[in-house]
PDB file of N, CA and C in Angstrom:
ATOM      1  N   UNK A   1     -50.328   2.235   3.137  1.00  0.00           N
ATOM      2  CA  UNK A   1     -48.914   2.033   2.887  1.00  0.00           C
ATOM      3  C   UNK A   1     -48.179   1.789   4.189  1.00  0.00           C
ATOM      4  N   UNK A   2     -47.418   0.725   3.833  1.00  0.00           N
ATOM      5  CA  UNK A   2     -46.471   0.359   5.497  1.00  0.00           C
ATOM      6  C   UNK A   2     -45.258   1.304   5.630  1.00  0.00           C
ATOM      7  N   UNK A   3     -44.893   1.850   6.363  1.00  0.00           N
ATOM      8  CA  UNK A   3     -43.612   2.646   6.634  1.00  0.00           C
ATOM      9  C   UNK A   3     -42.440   1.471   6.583  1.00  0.00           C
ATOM     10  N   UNK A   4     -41.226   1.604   5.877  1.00  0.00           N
ATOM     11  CA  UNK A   4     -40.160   0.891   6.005  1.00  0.00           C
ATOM     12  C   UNK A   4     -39.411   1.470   7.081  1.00  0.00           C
ATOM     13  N   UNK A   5     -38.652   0.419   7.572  1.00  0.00           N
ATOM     14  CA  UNK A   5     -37.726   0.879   8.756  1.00  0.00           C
ATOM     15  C   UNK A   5     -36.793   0.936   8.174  1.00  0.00           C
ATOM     16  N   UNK A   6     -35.787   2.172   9.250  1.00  0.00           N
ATOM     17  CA  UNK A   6     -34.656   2.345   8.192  1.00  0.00           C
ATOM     18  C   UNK A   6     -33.545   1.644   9.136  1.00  0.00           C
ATOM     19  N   UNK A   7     -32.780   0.921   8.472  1.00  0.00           N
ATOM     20  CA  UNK A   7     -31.633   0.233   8.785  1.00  0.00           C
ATOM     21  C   UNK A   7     -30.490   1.050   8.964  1.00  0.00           C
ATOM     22  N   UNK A   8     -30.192   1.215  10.040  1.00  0.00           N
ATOM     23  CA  UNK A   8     -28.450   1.825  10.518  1.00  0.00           C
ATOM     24  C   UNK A   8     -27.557   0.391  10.166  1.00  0.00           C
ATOM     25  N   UNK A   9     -26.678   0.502   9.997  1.00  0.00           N
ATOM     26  CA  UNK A   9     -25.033  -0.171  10.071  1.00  0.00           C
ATOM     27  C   UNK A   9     -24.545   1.013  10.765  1.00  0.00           C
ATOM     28  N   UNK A  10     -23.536   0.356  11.581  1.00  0.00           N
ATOM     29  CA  UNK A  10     -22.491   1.123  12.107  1.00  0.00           C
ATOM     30  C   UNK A  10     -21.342   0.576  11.597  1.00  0.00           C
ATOM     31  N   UNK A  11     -20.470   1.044  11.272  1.00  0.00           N
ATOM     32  CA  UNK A  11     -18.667   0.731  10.558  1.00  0.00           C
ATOM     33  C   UNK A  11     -18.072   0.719  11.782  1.00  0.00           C
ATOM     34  N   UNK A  12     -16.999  -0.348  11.944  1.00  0.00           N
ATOM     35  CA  UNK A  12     -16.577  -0.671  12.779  1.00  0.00           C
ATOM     36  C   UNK A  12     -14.769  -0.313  12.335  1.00  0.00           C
ATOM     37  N   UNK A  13     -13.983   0.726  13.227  1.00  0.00           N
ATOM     38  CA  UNK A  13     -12.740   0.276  12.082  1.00  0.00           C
ATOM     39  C   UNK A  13     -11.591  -0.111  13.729  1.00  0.00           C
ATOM     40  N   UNK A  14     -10.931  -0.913  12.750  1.00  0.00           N
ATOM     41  CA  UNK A  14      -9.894  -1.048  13.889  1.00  0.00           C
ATOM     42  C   UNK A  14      -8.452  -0.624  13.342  1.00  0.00           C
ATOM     43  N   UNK A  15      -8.002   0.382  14.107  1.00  0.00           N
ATOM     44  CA  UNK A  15      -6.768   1.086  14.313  1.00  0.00           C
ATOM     45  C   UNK A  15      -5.609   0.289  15.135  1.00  0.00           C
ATOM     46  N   UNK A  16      -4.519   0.510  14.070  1.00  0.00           N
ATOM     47  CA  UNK A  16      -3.506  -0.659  14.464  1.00  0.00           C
ATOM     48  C   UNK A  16      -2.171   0.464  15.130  1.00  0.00           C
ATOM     49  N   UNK A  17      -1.717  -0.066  16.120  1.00  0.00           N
ATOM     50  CA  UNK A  17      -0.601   0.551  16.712  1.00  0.00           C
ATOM     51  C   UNK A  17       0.524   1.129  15.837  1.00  0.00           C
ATOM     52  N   UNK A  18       1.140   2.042  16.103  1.00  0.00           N
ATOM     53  CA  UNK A  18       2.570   2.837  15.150  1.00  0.00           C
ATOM     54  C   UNK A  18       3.541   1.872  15.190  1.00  0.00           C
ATOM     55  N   UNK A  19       3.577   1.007  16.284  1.00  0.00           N
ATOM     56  CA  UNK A  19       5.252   0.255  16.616  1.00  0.00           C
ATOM     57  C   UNK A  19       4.272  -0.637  15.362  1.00  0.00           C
ATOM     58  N   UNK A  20       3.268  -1.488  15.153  1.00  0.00           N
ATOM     59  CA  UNK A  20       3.009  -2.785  15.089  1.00  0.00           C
ATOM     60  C   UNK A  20       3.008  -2.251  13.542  1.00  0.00           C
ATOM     61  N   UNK A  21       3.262  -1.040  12.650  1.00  0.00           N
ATOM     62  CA  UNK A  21       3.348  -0.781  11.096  1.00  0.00           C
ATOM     63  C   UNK A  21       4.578  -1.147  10.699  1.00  0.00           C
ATOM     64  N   UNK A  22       5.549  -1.217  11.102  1.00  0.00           N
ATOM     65  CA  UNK A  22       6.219  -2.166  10.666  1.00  0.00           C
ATOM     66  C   UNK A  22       6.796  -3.184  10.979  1.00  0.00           C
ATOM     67  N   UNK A  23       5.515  -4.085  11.622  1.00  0.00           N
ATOM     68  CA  UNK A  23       5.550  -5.470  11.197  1.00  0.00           C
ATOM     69  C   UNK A  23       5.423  -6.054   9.865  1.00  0.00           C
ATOM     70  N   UNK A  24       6.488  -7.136  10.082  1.00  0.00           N
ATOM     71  CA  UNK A  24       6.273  -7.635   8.713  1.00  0.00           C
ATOM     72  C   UNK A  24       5.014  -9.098   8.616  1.00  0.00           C
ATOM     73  N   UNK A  25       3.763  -9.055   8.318  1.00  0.00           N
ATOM     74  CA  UNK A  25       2.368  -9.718   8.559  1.00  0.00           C
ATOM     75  C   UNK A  25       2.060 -10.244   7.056  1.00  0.00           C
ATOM     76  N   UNK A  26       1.618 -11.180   6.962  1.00  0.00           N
ATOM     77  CA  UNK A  26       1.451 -11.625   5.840  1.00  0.00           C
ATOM     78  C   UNK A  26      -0.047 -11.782   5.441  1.00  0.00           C
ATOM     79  N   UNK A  27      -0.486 -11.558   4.049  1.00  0.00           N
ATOM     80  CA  UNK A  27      -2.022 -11.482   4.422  1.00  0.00           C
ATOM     81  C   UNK A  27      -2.414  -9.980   4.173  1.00  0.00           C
ATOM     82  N   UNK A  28      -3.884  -9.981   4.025  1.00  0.00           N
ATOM     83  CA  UNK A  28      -4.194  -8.531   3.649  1.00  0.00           C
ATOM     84  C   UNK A  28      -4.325  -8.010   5.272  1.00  0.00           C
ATOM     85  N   UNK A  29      -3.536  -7.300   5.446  1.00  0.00           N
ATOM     86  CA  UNK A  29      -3.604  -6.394   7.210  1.00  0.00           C
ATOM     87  C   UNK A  29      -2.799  -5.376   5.913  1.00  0.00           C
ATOM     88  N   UNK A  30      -3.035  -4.217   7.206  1.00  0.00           N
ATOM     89  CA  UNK A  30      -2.203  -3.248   6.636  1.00  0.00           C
ATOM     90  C   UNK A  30      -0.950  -2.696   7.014  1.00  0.00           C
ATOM     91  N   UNK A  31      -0.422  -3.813   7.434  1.00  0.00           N
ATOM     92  CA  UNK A  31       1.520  -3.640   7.235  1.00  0.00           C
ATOM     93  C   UNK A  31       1.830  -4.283   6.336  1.00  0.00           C
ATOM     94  N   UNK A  32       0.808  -5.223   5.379  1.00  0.00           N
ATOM     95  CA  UNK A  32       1.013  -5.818   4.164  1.00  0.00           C
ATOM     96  C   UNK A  32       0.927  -4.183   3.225  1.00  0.00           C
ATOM     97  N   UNK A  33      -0.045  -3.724   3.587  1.00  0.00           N
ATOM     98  CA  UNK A  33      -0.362  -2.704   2.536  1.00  0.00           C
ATOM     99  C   UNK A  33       0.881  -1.535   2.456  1.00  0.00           C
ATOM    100  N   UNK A  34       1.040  -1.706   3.518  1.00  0.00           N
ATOM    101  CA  UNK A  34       2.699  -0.229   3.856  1.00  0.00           C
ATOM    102  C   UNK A  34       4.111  -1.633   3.488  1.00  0.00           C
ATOM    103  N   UNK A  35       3.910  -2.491   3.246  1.00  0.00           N
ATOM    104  CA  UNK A  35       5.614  -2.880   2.604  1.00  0.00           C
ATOM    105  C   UNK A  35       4.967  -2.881   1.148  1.00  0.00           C
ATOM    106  N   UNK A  36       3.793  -2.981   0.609  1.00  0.00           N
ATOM    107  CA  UNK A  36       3.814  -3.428  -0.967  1.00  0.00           C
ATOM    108  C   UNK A  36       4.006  -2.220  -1.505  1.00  0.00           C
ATOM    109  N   UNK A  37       3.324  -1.018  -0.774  1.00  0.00           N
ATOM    110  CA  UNK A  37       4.152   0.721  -0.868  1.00  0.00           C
ATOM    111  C   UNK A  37       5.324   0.625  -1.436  1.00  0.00           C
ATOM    112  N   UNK A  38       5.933   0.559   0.393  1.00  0.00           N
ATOM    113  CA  UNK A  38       7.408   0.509   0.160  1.00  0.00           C
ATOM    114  C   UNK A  38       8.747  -0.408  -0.941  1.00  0.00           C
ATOM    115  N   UNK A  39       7.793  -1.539  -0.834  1.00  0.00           N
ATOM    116  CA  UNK A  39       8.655  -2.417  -2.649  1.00  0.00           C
ATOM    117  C   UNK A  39       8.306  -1.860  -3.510  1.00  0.00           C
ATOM    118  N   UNK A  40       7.140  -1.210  -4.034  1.00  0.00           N
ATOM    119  CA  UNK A  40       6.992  -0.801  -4.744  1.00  0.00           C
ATOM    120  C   UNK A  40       7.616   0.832  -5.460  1.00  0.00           C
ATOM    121  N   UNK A  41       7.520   1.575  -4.577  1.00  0.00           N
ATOM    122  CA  UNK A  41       8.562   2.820  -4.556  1.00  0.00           C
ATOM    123  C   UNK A  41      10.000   2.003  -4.607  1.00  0.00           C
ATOM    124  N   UNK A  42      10.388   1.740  -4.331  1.00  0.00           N
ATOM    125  CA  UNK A  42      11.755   1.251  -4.276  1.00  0.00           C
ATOM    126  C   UNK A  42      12.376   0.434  -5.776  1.00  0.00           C
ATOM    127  N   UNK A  43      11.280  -0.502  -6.302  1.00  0.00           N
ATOM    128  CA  UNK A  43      11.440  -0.782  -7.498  1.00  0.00           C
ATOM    129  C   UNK A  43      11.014  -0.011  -8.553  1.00  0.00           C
ATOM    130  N   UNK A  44      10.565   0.960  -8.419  1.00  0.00           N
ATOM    131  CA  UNK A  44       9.785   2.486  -9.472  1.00  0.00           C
ATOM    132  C   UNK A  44      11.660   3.108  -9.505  1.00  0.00           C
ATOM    133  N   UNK A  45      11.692   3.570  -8.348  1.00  0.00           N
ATOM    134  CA  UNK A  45      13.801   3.812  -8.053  1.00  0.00           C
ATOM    135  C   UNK A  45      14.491   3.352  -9.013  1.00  0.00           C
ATOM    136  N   UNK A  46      14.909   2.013  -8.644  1.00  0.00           N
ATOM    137  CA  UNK A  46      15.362   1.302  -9.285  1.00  0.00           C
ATOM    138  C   UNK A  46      15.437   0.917 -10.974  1.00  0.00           C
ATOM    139  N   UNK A  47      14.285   1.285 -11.152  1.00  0.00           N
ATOM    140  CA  UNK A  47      13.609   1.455 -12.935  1.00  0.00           C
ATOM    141  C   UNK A  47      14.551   2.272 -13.467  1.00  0.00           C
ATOM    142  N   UNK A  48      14.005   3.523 -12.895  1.00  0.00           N
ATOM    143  CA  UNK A  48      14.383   4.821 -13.175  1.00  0.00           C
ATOM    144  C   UNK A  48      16.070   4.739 -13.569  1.00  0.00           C
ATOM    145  N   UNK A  49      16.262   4.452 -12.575  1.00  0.00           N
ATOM    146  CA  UNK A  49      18.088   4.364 -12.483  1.00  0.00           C
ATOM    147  C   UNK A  49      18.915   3.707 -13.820  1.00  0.00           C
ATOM    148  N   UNK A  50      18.167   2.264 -13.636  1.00  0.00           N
ATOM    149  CA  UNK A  50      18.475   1.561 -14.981  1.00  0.00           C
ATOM    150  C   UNK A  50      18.038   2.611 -16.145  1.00  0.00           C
ATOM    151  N   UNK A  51      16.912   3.210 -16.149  1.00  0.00           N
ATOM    152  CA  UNK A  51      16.660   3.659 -17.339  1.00  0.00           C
ATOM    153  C   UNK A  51      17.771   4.885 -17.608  1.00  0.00           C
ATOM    154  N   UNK A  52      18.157   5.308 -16.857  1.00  0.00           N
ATOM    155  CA  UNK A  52      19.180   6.415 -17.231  1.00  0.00           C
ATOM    156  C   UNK A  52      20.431   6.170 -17.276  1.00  0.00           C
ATOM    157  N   UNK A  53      20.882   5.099 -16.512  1.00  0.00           N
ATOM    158  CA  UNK A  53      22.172   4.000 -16.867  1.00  0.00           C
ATOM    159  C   UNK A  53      22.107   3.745 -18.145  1.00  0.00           C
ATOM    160  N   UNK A  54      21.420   3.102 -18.956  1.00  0.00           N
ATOM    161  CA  UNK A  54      21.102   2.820 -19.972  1.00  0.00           C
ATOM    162  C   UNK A  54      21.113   4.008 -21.469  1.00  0.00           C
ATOM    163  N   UNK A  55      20.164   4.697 -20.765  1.00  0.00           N
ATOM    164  CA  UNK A  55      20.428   6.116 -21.504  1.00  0.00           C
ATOM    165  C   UNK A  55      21.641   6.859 -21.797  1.00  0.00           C
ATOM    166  N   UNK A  56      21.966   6.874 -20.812  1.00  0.00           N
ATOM    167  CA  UNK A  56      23.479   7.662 -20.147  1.00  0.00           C
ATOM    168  C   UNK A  56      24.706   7.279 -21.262  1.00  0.00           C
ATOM    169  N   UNK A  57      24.879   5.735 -21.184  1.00  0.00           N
ATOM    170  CA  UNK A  57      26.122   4.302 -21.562  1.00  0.00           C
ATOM    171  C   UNK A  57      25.488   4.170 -23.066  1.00  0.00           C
ATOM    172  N   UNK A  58      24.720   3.876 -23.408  1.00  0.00           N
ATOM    173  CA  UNK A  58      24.247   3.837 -24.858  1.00  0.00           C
ATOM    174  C   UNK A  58      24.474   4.991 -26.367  1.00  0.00           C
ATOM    175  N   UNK A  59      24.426   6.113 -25.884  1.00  0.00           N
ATOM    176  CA  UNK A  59      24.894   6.926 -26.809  1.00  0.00           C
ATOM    177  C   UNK A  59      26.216   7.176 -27.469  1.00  0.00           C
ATOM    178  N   UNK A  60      27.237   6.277 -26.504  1.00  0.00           N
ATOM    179  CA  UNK A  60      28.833   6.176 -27.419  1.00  0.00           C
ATOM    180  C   UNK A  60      29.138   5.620 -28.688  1.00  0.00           C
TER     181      UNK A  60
END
């Protein structure tokens, strides 16, 4: 029986600067990933609000 060799990978990660997170970068980087967050919380907000505006004004 032949012995298999065992294959390492090493992961390579690259760490992006604090000033350079909020850049606005287009493309999958991850100051794309921290504004689709941030629109996203912000329009979840926004839902909410309407939905209780709505709630609120509707029962007269």
């Amino acid at each position: 029986m032949k012995k298999q060799t065992k294959i390492e990978l090493k992961e390579t990660k690259k760490f992006v600067d604090k000033q350079e997170l909020n850049l606005w970068k287009r493309g999958f980087t991850p100051q794309a990933e921290i504004w689709n967050g941030r629109m996203a919380t912000i329009g979840i907000g926004i839902i909410f609000i309407v939905i209780f505006f709505i709630s609120k004004f509707s029962s007269i």
